[in-house]
C-alpha atoms as a PDB file:
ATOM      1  CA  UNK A   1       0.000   0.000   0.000  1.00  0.00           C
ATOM      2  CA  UNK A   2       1.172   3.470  -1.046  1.00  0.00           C
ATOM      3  CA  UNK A   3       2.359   5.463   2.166  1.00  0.00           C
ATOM      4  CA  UNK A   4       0.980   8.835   2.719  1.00  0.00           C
ATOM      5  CA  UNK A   5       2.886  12.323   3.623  1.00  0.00           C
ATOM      6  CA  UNK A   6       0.143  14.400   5.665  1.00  0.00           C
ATOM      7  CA  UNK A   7       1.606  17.776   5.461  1.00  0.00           C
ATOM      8  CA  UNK A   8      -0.024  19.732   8.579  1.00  0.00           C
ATOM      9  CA  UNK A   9      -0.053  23.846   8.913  1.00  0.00           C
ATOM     10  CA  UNK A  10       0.363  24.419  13.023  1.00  0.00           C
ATOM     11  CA  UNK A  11      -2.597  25.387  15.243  1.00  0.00           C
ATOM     12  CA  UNK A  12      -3.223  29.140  16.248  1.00  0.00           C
ATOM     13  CA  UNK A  13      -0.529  31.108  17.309  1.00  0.00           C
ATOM     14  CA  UNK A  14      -0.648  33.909  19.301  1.00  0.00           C
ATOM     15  CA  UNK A  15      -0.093  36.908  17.216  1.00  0.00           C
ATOM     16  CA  UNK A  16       2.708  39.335  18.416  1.00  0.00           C
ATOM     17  CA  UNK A  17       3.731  42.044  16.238  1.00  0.00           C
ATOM     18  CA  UNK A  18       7.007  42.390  18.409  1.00  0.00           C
ATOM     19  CA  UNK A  19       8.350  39.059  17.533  1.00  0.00           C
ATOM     20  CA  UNK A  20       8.671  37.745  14.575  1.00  0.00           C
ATOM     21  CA  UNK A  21       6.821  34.960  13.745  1.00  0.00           C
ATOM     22  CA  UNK A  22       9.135  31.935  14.149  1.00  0.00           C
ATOM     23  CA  UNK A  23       9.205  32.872  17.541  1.00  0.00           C
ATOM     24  CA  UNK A  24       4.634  32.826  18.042  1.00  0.00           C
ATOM     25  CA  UNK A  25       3.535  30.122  20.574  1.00  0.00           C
ATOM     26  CA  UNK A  26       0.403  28.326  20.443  1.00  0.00           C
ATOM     27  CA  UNK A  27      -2.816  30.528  21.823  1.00  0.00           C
ATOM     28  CA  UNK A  28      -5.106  28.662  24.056  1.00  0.00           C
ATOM     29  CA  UNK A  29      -7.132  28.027  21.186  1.00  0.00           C
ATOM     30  CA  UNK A  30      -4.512  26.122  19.069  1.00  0.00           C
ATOM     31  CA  UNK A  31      -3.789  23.842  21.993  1.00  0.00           C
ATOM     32  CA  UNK A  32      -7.287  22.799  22.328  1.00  0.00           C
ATOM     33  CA  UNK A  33      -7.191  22.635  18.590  1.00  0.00           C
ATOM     34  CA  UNK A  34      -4.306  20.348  18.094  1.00  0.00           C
ATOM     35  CA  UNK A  35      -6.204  18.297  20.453  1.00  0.00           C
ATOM     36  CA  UNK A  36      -9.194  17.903  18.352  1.00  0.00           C
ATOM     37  CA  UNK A  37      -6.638  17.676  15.377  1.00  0.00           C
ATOM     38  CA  UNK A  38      -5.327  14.528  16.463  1.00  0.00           C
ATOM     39  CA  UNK A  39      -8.950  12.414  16.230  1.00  0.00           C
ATOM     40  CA  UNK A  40      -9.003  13.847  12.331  1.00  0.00           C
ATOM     41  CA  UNK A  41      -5.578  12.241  11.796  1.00  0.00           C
ATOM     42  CA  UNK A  42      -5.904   8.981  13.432  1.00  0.00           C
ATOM     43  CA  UNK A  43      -6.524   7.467  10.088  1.00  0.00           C
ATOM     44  CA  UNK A  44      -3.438   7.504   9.456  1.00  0.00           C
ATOM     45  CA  UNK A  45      -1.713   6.088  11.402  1.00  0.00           C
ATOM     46  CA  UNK A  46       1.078   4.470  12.245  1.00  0.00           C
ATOM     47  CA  UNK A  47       2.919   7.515  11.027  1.00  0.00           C
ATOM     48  CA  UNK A  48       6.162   9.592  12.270  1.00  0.00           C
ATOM     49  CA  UNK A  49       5.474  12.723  13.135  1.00  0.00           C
ATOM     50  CA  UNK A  50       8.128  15.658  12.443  1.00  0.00           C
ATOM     51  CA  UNK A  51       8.001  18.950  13.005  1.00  0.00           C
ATOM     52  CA  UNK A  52       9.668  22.367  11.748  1.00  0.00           C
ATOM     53  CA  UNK A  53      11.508  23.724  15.086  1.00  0.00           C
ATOM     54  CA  UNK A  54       9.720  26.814  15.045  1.00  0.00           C
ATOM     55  CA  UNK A  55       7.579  26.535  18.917  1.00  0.00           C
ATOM     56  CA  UNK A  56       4.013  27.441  17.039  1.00  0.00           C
ATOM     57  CA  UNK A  57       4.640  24.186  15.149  1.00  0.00           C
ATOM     58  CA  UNK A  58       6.574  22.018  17.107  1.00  0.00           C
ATOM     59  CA  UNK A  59       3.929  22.412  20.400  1.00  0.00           C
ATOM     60  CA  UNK A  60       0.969  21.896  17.732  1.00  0.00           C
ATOM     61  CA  UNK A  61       3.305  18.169  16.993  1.00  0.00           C
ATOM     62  CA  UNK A  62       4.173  17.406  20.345  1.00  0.00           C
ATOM     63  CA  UNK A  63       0.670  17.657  21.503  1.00  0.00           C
ATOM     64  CA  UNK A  64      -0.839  15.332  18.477  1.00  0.00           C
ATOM     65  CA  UNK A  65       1.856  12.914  19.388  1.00  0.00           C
ATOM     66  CA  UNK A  66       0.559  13.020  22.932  1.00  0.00           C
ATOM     67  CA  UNK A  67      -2.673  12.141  21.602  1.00  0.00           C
ATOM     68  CA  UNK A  68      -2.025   9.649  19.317  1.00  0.00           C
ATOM     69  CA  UNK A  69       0.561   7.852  21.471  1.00  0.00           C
ATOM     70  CA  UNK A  70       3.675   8.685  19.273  1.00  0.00           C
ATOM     71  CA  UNK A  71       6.920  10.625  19.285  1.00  0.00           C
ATOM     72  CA  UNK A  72       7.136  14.218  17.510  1.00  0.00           C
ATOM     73  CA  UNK A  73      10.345  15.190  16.484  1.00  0.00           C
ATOM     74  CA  UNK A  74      12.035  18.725  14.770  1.00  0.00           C
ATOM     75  CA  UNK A  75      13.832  18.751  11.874  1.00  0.00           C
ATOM     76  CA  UNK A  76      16.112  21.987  11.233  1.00  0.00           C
ATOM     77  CA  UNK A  77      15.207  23.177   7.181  1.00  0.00           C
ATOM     78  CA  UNK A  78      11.246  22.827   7.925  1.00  0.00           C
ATOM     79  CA  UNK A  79      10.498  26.465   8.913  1.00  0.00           C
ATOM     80  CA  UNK A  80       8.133  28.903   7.195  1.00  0.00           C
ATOM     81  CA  UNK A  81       9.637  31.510   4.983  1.00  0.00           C
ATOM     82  CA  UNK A  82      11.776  33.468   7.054  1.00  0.00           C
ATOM     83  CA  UNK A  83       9.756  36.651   7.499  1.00  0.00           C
ATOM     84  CA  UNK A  84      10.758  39.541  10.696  1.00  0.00           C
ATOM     85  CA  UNK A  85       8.890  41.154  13.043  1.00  0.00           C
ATOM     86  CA  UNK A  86       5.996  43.359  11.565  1.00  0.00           C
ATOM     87  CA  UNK A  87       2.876  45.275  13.213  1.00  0.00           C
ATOM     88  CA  UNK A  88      -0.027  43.528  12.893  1.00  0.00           C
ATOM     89  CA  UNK A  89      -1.958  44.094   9.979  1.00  0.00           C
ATOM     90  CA  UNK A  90      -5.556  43.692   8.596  1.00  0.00           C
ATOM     91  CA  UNK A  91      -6.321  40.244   6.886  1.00  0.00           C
ATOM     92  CA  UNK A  92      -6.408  41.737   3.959  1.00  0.00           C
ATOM     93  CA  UNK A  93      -3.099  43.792   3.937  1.00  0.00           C
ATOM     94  CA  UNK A  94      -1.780  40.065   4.813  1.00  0.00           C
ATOM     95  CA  UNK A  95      -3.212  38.297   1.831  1.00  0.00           C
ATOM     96  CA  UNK A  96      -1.444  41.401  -0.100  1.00  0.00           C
ATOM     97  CA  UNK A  97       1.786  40.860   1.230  1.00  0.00           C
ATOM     98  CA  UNK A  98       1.505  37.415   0.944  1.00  0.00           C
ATOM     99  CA  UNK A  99       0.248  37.297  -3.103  1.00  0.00           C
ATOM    100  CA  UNK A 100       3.558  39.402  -3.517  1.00  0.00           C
ATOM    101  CA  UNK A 101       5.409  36.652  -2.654  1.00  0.00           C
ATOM    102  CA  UNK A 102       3.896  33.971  -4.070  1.00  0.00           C
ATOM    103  CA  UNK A 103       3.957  36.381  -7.429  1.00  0.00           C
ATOM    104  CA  UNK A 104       7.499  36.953  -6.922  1.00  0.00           C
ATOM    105  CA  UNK A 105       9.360  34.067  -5.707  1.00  0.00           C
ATOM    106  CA  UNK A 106      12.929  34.573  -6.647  1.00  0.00           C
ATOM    107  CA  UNK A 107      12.771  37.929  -5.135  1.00  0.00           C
ATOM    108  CA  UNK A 108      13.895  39.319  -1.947  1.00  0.00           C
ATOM    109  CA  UNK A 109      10.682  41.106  -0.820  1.00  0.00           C
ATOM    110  CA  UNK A 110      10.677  40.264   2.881  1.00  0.00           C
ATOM    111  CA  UNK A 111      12.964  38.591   5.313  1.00  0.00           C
ATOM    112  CA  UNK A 112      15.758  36.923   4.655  1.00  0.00           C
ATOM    113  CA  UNK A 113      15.210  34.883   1.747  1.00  0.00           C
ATOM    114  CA  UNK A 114      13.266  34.201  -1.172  1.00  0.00           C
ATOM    115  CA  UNK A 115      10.222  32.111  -1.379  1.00  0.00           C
ATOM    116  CA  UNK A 116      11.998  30.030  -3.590  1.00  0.00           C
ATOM    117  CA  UNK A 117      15.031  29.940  -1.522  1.00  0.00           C
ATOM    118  CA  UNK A 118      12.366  28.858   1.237  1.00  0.00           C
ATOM    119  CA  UNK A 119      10.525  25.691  -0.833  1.00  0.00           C
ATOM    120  CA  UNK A 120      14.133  24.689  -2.027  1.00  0.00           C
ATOM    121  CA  UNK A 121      14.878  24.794   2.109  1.00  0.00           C
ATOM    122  CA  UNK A 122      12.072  22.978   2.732  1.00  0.00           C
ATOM    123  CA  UNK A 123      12.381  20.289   0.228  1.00  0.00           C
ATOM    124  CA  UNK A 124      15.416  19.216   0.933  1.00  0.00           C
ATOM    125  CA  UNK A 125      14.995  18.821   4.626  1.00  0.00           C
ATOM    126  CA  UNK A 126      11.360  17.154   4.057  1.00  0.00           C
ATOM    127  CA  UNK A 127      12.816  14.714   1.573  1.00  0.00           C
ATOM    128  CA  UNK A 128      15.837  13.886   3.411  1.00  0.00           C
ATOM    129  CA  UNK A 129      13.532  12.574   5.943  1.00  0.00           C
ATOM    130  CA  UNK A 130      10.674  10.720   4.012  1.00  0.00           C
ATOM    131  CA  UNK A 131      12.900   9.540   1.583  1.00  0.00           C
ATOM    132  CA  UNK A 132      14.096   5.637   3.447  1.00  0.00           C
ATOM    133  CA  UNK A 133      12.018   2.993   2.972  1.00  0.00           C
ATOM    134  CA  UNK A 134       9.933   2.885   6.281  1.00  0.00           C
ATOM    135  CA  UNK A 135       6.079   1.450   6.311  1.00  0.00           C
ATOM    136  CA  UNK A 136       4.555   3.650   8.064  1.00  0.00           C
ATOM    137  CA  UNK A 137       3.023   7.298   6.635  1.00  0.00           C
ATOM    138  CA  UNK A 138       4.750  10.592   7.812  1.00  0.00           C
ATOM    139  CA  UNK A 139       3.194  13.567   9.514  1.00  0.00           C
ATOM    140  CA  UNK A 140       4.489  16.737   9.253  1.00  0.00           C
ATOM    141  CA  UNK A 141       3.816  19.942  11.209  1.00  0.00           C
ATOM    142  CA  UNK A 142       4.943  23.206   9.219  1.00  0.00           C
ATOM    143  CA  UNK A 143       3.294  25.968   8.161  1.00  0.00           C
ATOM    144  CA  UNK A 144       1.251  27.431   5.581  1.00  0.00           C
ATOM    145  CA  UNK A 145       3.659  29.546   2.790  1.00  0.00           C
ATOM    146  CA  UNK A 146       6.280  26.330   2.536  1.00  0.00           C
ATOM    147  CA  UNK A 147       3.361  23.612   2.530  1.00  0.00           C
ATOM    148  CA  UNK A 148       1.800  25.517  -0.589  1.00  0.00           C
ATOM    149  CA  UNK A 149       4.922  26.077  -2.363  1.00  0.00           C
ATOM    150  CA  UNK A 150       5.690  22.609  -1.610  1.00  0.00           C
ATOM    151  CA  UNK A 151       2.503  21.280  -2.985  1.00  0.00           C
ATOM    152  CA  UNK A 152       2.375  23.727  -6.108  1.00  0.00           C
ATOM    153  CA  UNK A 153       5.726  22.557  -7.054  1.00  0.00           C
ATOM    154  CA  UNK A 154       4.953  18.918  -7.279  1.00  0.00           C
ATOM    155  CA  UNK A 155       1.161  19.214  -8.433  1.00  0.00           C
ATOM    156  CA  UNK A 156      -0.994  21.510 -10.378  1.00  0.00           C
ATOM    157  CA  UNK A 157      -2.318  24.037  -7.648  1.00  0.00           C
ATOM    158  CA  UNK A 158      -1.689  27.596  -7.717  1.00  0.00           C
ATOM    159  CA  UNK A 159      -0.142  27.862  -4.541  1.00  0.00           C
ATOM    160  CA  UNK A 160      -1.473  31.109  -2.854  1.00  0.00           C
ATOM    161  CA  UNK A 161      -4.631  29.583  -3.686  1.00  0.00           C
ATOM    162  CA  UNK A 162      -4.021  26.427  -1.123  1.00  0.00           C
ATOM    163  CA  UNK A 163      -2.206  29.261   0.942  1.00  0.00           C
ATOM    164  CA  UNK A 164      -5.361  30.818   1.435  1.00  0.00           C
ATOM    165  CA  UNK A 165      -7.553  27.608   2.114  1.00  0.00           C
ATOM    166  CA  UNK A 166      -5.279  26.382   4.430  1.00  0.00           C
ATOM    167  CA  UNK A 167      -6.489  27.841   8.079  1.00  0.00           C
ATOM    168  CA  UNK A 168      -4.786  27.259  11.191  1.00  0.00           C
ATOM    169  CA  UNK A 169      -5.058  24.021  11.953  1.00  0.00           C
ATOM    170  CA  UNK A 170      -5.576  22.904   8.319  1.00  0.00           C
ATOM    171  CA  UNK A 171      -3.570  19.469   6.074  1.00  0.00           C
ATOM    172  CA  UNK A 172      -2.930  18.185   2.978  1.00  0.00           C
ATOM    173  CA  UNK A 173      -2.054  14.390   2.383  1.00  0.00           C
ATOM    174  CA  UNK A 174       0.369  13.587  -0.365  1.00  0.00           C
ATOM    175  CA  UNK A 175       0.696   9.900  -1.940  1.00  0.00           C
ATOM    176  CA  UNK A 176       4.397   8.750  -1.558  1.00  0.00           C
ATOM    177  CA  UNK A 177       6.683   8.555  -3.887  1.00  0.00           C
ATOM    178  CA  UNK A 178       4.598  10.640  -6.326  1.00  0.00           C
ATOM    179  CA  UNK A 179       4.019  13.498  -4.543  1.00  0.00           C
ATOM    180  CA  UNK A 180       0.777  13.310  -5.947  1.00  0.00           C
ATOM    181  CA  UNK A 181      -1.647  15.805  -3.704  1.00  0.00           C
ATOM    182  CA  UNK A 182      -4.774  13.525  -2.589  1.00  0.00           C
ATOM    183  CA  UNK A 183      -6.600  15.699  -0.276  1.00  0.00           C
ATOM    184  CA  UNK A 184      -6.781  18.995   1.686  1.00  0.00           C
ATOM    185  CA  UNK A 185      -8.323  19.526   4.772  1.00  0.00           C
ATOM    186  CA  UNK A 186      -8.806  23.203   5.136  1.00  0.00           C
ATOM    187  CA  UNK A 187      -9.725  23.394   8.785  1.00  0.00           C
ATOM    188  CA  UNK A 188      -9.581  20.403  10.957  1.00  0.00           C
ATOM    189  CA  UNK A 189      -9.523  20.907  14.841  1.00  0.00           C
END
């Protein structure tokens, strides 16, 4: 039987325009939501479940883990696009900023690299990880900008599109090797 990758954007952060994002923690709400997550994903199991380092991520992993009786564990490369600190904006100003980017990915228009310099990031720490030969599917908790690129790059979907379906928590399950996308789960938890 094919294995699945179940690529999983983190629960709700709390939003802090003084940090910058890779630093967010889970709101009360995400933990709750994680918890709720984990019944959606027990379907697939037995999987691994990785994470991106990043706390907003790696709390939403450790806590469906908890659930599901398994171990979560970060991998260094899995982050979102690196993006600084920024006020708070309107949802819309965000969906701006963020169709620049996926517009523009070989350019430098926020943080410290490009969105393609991000997916290329992303990809090679993702594969280097569900590349072996194990049985069992793979879960992995990252967040919404890489998962789309990810996904556009190996499928035909625009990728702000999924960006913008995929709510916090949110997944999309991936037939491996193929890459092929099979599903998205736009809000789950």
């Amino acid at each position: 039987m094919p294995r699945q990758l179940v690529l999983i954007k983190h629960a709700l952060p709390v939003l802090d325009g003084a940090k910058p994002p890779r630093e967010w923690i889970l709101a009360d709400e995400g933990e709750n939501q994680a918890r709720r997550l984990a019944l959606t994903l027990r379907r697939f199991l037995p999987f691994r479940v990785l994470s991106s380092p990043e706390p907003k991520a790696l709390r939403t992993a450790e806590l469906l883990a908890l659930e599901l009786g398994a171990t979560a564990r970060p991998v260094v490369g899995l982050e979102e696009f690196d993006r600084p600190a920024v006020p708070l904006m309107s949802a819309e100003e965000y969906e701006r900023l963020n169709a620049e980017i996926f517009a523009r990915p070989t350019e430098m228009l926020l943080g410290r690299e490009t969105a393609s310099e991000a997916v290329a990031r992303f990809t090679a720490a993702l594969m280097g990880q569900v590349s072996d030969d194990g049985a069992d599917n793979v879960a992995v908790v990252a967040h919404g900008t890489v998962i789309s690129l990810f996904v556009g790059q190996h499928n035909a979907v625009a990728p702000y599109d999924l960006w913008k379906r995929l709510q916090c928590p949110s997944f999309a399950v991936l037939w491996l090797p193929s890459l092929e996308l099979g599903e998205v789960v736009s809000r789950a938890g």
